[in-house]
N, C-alpha and C. Protein backbone atom coordinates (compact mmCIF):
# COMPACT_ATOMS: atom_id res chain seq x y z
N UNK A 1 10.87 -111.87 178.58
CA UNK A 1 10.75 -111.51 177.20
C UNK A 1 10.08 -112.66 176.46
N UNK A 2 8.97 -112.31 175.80
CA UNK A 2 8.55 -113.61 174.78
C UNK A 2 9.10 -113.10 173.25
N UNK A 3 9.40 -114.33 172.21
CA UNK A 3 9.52 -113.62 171.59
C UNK A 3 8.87 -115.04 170.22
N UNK A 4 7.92 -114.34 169.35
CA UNK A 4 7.28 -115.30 168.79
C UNK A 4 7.44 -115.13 167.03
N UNK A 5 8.20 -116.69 166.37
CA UNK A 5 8.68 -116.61 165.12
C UNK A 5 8.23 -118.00 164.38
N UNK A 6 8.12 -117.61 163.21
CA UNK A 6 7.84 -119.16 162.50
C UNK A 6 9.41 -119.26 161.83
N UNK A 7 10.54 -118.86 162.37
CA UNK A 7 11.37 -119.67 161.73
C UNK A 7 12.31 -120.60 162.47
N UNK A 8 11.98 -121.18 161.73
CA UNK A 8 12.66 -122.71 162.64
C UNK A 8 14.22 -122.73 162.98
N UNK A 9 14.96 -122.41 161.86
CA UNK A 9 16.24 -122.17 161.95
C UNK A 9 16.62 -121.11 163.38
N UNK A 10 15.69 -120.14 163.18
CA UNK A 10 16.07 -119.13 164.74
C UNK A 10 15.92 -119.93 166.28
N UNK A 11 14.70 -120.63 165.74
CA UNK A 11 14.16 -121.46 167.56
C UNK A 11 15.36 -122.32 167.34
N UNK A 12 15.20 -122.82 166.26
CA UNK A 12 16.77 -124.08 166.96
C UNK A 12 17.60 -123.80 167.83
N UNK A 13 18.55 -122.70 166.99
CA UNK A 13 19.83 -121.69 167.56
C UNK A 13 18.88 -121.28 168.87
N UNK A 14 17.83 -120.82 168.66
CA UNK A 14 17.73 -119.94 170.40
C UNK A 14 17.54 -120.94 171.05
N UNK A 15 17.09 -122.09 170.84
CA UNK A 15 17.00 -123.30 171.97
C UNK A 15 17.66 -124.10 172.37
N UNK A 16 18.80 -124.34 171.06
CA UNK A 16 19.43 -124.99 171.79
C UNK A 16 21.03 -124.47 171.62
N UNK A 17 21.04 -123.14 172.09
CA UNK A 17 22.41 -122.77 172.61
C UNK A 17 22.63 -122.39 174.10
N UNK A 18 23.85 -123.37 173.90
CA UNK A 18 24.04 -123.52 175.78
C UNK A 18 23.57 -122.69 176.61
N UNK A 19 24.34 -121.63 176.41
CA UNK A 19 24.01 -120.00 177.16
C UNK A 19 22.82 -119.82 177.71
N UNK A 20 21.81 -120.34 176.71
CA UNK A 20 20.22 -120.03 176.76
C UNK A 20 19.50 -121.36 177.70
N UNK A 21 20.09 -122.75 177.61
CA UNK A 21 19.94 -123.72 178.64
C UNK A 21 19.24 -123.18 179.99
N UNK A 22 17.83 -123.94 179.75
CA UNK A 22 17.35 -123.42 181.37
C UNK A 22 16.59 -121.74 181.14
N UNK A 23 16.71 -121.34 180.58
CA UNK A 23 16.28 -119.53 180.40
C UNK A 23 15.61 -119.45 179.42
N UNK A 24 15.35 -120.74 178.20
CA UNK A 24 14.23 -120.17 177.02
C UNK A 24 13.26 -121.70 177.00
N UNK A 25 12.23 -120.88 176.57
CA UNK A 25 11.33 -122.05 176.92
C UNK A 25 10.69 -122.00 175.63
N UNK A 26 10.76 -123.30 174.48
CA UNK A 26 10.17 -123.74 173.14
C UNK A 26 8.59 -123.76 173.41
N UNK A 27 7.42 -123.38 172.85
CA UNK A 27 6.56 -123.54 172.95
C UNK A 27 5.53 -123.54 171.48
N UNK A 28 5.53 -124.60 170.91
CA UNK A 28 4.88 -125.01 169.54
C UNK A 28 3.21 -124.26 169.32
N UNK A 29 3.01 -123.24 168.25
CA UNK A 29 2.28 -122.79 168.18
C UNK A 29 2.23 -123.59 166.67
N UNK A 30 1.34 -124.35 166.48
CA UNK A 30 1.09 -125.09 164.98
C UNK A 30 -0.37 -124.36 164.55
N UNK A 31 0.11 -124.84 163.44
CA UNK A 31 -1.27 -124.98 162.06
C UNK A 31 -2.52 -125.35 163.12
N UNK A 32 -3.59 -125.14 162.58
CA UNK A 32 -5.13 -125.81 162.95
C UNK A 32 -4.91 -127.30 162.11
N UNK A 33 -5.60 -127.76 162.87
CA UNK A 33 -5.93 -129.32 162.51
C UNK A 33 -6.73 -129.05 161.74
N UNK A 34 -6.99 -130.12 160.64
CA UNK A 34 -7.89 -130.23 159.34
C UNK A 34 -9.65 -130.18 160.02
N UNK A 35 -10.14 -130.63 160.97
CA UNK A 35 -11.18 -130.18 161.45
C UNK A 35 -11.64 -128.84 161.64
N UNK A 36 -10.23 -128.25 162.06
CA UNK A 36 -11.19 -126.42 162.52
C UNK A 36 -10.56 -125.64 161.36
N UNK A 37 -9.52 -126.11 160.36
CA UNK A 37 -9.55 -125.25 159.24
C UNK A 37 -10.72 -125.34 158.51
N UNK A 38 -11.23 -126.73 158.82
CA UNK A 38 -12.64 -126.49 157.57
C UNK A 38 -13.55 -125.86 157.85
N UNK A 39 -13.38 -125.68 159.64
CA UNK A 39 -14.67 -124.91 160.06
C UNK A 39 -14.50 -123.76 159.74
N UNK A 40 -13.69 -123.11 160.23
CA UNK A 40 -12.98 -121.63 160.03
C UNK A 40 -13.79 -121.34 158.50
N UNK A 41 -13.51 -122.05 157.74
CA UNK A 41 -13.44 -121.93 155.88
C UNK A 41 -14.89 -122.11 155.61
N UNK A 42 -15.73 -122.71 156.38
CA UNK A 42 -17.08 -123.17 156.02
C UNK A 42 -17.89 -121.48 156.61
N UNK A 43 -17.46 -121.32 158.06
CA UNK A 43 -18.36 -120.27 158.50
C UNK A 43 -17.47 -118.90 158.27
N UNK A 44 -16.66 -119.14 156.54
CA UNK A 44 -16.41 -117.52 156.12
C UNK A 44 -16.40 -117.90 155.01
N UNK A 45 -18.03 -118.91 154.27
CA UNK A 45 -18.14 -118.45 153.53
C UNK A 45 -18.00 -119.25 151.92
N UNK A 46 -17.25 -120.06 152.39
CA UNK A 46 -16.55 -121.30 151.58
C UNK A 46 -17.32 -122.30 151.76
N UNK A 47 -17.53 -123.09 150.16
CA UNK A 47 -18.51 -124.32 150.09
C UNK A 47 -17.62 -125.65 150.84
N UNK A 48 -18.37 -126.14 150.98
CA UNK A 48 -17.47 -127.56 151.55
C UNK A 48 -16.31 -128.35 150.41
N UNK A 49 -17.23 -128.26 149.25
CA UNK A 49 -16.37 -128.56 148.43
C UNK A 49 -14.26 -127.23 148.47
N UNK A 50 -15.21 -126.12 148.24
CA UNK A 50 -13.83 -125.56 148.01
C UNK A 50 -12.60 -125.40 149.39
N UNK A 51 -13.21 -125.76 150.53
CA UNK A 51 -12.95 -125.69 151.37
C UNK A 51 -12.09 -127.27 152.09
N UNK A 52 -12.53 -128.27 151.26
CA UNK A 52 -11.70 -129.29 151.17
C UNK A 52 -10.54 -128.88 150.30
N UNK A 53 -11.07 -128.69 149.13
CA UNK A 53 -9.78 -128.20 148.29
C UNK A 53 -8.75 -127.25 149.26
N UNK A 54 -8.85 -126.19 150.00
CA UNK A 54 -8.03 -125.61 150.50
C UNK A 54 -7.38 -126.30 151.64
N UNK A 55 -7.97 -126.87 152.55
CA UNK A 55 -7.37 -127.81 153.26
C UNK A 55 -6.48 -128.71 152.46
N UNK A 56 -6.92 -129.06 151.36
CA UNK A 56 -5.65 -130.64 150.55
C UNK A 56 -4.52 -129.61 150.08
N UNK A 57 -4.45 -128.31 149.99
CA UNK A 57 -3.65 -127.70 149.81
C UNK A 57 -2.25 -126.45 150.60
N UNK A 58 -3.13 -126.16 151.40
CA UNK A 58 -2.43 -125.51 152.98
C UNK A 58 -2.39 -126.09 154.10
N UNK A 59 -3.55 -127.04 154.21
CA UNK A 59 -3.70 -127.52 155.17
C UNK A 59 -4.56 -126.48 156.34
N UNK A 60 -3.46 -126.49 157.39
CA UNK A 60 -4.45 -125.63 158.76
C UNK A 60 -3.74 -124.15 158.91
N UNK A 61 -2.85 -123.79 157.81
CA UNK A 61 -1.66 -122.62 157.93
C UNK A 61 -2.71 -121.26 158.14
N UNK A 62 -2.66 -121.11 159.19
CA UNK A 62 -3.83 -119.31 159.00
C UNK A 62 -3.96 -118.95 158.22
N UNK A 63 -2.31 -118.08 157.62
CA UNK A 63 -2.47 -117.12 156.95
C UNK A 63 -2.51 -117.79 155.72
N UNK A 64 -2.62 -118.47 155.25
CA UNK A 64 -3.16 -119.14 153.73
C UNK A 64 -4.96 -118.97 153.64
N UNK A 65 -5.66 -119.48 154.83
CA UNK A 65 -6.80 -119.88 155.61
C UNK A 65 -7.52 -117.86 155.01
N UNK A 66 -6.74 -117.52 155.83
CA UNK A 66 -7.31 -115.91 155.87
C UNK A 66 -7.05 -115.23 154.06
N UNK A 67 -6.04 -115.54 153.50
CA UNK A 67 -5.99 -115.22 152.35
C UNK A 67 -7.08 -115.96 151.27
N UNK A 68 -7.46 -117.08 151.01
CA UNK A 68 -8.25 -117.67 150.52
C UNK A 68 -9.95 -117.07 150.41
N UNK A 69 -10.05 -116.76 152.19
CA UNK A 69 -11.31 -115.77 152.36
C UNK A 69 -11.35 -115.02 151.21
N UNK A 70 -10.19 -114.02 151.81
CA UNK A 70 -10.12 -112.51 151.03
C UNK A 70 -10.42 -112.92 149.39
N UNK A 71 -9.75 -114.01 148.66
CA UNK A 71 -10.13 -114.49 147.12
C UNK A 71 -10.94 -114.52 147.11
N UNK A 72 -11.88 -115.60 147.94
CA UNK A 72 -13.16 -115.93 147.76
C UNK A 72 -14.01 -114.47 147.24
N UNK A 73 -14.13 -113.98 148.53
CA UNK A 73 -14.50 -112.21 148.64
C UNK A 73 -14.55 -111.87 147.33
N UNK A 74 -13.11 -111.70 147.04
CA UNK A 74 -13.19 -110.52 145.41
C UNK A 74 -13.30 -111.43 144.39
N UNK A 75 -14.07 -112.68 145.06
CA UNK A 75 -14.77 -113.70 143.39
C UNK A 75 -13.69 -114.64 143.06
N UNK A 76 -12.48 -114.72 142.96
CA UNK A 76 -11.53 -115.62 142.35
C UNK A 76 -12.41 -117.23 142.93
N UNK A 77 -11.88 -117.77 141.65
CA UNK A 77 -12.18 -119.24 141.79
C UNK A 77 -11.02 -120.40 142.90
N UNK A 78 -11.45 -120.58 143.50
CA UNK A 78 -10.82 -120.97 144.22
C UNK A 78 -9.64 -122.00 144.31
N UNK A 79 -10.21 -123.36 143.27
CA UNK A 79 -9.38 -123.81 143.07
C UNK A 79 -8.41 -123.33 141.97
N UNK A 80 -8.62 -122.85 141.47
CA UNK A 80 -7.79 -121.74 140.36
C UNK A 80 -6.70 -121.24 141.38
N UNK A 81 -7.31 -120.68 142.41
CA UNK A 81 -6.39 -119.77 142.99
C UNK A 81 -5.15 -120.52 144.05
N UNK A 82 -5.98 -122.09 144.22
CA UNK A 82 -4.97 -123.12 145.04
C UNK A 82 -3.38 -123.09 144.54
N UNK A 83 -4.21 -124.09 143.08
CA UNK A 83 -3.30 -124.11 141.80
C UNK A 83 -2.21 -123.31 141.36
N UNK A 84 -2.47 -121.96 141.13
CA UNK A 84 -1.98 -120.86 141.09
C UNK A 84 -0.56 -121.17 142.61
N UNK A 85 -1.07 -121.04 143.48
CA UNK A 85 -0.05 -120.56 144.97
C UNK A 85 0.91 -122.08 144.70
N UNK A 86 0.61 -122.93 144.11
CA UNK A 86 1.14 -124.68 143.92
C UNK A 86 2.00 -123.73 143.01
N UNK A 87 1.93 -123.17 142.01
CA UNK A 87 3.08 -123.00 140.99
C UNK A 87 4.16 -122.56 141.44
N UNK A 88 3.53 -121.31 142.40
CA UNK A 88 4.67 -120.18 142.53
C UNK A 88 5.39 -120.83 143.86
N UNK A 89 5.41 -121.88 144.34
CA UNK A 89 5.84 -122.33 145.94
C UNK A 89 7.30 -123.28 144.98
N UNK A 90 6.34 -123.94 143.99
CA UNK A 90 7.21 -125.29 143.25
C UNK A 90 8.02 -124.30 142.70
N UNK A 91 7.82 -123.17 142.03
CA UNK A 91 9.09 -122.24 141.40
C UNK A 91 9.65 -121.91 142.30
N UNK A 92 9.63 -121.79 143.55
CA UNK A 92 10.60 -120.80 144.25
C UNK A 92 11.15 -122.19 144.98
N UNK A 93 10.80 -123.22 144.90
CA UNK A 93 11.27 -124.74 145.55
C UNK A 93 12.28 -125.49 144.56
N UNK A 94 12.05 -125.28 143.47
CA UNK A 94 12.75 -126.06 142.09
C UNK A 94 14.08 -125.62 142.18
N UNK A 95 14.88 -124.16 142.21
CA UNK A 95 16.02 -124.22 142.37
C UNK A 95 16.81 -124.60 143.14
N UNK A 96 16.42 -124.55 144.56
CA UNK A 96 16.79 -125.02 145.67
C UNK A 96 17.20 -126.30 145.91
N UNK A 97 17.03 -127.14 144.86
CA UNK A 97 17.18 -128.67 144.60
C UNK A 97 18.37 -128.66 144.25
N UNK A 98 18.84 -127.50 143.07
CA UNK A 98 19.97 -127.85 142.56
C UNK A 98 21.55 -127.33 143.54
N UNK A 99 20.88 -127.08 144.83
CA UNK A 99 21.68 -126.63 145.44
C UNK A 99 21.85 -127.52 147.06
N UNK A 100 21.25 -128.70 146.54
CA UNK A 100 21.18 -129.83 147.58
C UNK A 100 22.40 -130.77 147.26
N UNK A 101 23.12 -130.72 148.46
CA UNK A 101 24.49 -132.07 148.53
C UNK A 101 23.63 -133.00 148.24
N UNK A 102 22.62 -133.63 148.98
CA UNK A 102 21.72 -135.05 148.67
C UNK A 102 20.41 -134.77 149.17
N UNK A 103 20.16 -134.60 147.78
CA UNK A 103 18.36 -134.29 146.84
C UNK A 103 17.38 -135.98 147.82
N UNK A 104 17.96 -136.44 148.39
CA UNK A 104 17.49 -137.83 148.60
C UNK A 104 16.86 -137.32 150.01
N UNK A 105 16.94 -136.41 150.60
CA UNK A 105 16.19 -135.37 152.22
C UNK A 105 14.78 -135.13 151.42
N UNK A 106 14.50 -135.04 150.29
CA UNK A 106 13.32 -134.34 149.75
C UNK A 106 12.17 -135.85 148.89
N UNK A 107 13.27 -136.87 149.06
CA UNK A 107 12.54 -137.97 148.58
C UNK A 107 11.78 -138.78 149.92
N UNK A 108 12.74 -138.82 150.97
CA UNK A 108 12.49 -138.99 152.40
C UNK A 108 11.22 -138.09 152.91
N UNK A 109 11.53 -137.08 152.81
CA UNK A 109 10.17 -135.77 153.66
C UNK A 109 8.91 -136.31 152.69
N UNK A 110 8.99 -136.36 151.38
CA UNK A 110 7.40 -136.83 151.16
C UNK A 110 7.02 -138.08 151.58
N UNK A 111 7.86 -139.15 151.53
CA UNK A 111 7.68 -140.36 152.06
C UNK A 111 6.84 -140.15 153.27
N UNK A 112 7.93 -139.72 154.14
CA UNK A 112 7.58 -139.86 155.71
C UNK A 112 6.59 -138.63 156.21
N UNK A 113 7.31 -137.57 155.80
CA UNK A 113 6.58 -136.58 156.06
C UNK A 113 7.64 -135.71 157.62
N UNK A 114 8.06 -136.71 158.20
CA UNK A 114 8.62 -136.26 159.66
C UNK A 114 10.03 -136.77 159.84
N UNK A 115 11.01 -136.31 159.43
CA UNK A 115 12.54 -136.98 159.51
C UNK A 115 13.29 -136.60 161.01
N UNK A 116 13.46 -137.77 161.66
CA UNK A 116 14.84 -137.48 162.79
C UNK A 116 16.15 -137.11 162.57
N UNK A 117 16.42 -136.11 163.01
CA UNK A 117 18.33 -135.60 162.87
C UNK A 117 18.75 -135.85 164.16
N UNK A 118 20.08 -136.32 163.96
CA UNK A 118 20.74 -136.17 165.05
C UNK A 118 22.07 -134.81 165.04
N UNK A 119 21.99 -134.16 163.74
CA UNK A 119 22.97 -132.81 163.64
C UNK A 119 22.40 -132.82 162.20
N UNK A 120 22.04 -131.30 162.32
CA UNK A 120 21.47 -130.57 161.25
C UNK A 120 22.20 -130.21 159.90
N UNK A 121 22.19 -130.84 158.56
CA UNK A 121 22.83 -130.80 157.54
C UNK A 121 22.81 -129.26 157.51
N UNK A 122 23.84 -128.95 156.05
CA UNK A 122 24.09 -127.75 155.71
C UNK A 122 22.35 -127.68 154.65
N UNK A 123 21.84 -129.21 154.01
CA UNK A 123 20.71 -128.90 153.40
C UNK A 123 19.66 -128.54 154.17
N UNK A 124 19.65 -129.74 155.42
CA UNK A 124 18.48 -129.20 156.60
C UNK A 124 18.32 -127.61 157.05
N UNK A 125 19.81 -126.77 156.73
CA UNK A 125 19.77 -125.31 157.43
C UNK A 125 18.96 -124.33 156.02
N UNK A 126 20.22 -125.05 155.03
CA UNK A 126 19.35 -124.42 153.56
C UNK A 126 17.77 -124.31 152.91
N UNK A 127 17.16 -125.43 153.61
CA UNK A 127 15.72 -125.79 153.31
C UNK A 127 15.05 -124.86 154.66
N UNK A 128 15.67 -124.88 155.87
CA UNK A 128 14.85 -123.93 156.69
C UNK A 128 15.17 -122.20 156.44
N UNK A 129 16.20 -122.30 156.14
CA UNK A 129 16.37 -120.39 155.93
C UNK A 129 15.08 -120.18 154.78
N UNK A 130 14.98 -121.05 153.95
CA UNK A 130 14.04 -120.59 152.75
C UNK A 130 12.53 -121.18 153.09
N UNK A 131 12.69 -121.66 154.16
CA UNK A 131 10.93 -121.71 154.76
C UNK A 131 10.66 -122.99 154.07
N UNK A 132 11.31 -123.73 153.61
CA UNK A 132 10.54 -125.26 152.96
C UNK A 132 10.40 -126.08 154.19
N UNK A 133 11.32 -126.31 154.91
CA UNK A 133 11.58 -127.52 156.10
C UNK A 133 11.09 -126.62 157.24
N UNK A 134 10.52 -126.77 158.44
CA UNK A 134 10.41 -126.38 160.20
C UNK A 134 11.35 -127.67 160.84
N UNK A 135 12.27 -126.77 161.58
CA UNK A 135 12.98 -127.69 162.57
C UNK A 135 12.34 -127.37 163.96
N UNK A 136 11.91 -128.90 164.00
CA UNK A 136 11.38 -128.92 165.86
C UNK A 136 12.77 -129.38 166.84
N UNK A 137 13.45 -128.22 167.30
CA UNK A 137 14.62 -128.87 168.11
C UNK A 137 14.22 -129.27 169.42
N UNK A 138 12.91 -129.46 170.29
CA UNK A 138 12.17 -130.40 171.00
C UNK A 138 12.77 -132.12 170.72
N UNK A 139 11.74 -132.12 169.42
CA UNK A 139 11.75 -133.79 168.84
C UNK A 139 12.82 -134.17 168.37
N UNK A 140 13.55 -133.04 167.65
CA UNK A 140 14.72 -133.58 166.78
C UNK A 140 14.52 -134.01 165.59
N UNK A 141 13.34 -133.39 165.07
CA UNK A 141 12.82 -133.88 163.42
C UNK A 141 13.12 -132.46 162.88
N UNK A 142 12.61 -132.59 161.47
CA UNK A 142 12.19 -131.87 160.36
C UNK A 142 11.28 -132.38 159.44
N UNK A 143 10.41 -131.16 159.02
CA UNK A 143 9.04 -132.13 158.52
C UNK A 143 8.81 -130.72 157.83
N UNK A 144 8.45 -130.79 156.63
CA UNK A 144 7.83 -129.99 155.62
C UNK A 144 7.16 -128.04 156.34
N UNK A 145 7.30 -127.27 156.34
CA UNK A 145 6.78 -126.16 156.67
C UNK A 145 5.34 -125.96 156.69
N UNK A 146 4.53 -126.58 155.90
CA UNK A 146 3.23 -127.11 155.62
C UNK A 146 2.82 -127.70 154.84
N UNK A 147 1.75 -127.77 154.63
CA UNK A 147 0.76 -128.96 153.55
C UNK A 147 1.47 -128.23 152.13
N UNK A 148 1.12 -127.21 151.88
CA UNK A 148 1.74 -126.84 150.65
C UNK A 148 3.34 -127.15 150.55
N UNK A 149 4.20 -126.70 150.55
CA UNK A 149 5.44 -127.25 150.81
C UNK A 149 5.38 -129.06 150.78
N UNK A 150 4.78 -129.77 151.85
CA UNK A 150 4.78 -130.98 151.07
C UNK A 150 4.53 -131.66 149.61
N UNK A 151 2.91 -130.67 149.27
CA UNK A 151 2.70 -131.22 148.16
C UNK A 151 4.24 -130.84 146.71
N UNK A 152 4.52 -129.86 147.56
CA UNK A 152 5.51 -129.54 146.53
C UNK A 152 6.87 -130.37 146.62
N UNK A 153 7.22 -130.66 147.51
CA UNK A 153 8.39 -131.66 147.88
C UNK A 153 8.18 -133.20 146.90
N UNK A 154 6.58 -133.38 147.75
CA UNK A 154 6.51 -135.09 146.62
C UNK A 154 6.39 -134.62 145.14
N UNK A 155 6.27 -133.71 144.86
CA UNK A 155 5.65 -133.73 143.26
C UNK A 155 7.38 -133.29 142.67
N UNK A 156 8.15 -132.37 143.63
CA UNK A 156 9.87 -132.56 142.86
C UNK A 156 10.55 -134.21 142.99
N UNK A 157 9.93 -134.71 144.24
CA UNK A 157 10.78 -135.62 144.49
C UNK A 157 10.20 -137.04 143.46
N UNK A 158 9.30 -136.68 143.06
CA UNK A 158 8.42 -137.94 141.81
C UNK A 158 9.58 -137.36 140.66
N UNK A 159 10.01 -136.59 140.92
CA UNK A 159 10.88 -136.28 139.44
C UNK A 159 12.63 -136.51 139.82
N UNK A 160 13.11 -136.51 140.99
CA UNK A 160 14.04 -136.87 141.42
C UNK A 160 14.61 -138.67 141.30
């Protein structure tokens, strides 16, 4: 059986519960690197300029990558439309703060970008059910869900 998810909270539990020891095998399907998102973005269409902009903002996330096209397409301005997806990530990120034992995980992730756990907080589970944090239970980190999500982490945590 394969079975393929971007949520981190599920691979954890499926990887690392005993039962499953030996019988499931983690296999990291990431973002594109900032090289072939720009390519991707250049040969559909996108100026270099706006196409940096989307990279400083998603980074290599596909489906951001493939949505941006589709804007481009029906004319939206692009960085308009970055801007725009920055609001609505930081609104749906802003409450979630007030529901952190220690807001100080979100001052750390922009810092570093890549935090080691050795047992997963109740915030580390709270930040992955809502897609802000990816837990790699491989490495034993947690590190931002993507480029967006970071930018949104340092810009709460400049206010923290």
């Amino acid at each position: 059986m394969i079975v393929s998810t971007s949520d981190g909270l599920f691979l954890s539990n499926v990887y690392t519960h005993a039962s499953l020891y030996g019988r499931a095998k983690y296999f990291l399907v990431d973002d594109f690197d900032e090289e072939t998102a720009l390519e991707f973005l250049l040969k559909n269409g996108l100026s270099q300029e706006e196409a940096e902009i989307v990279v400083e903002y998603f980074g290599g996330k596909p489906v951001y990558l493939v949505e941006v096209i589709n804007e481009k397409r029906a004319g939206r301005d692009i960085e308009e439309y970055c801007r725009e997806q920055f609001m609505v990530r930081l609104n749906q990120v802003k409450p979630l703060v007030r529901k952190l034992n220690d807001p100080s995980i979100l001052i750390d992730l922009g810092e570093r970008e890549v935090l080691e756990y050795d047992e997963l907080t109740e915030d580390m589970l709270m930040l992955a059910r809502e897609n802000v944090i990816f837990i790699d239970p491989v490495r034993g980190v947690i590190r931002p869900q993507g480029r967006l999500e970071l930018k949104v982490i340092r810009f709460i945590s400049e206010k923290l």
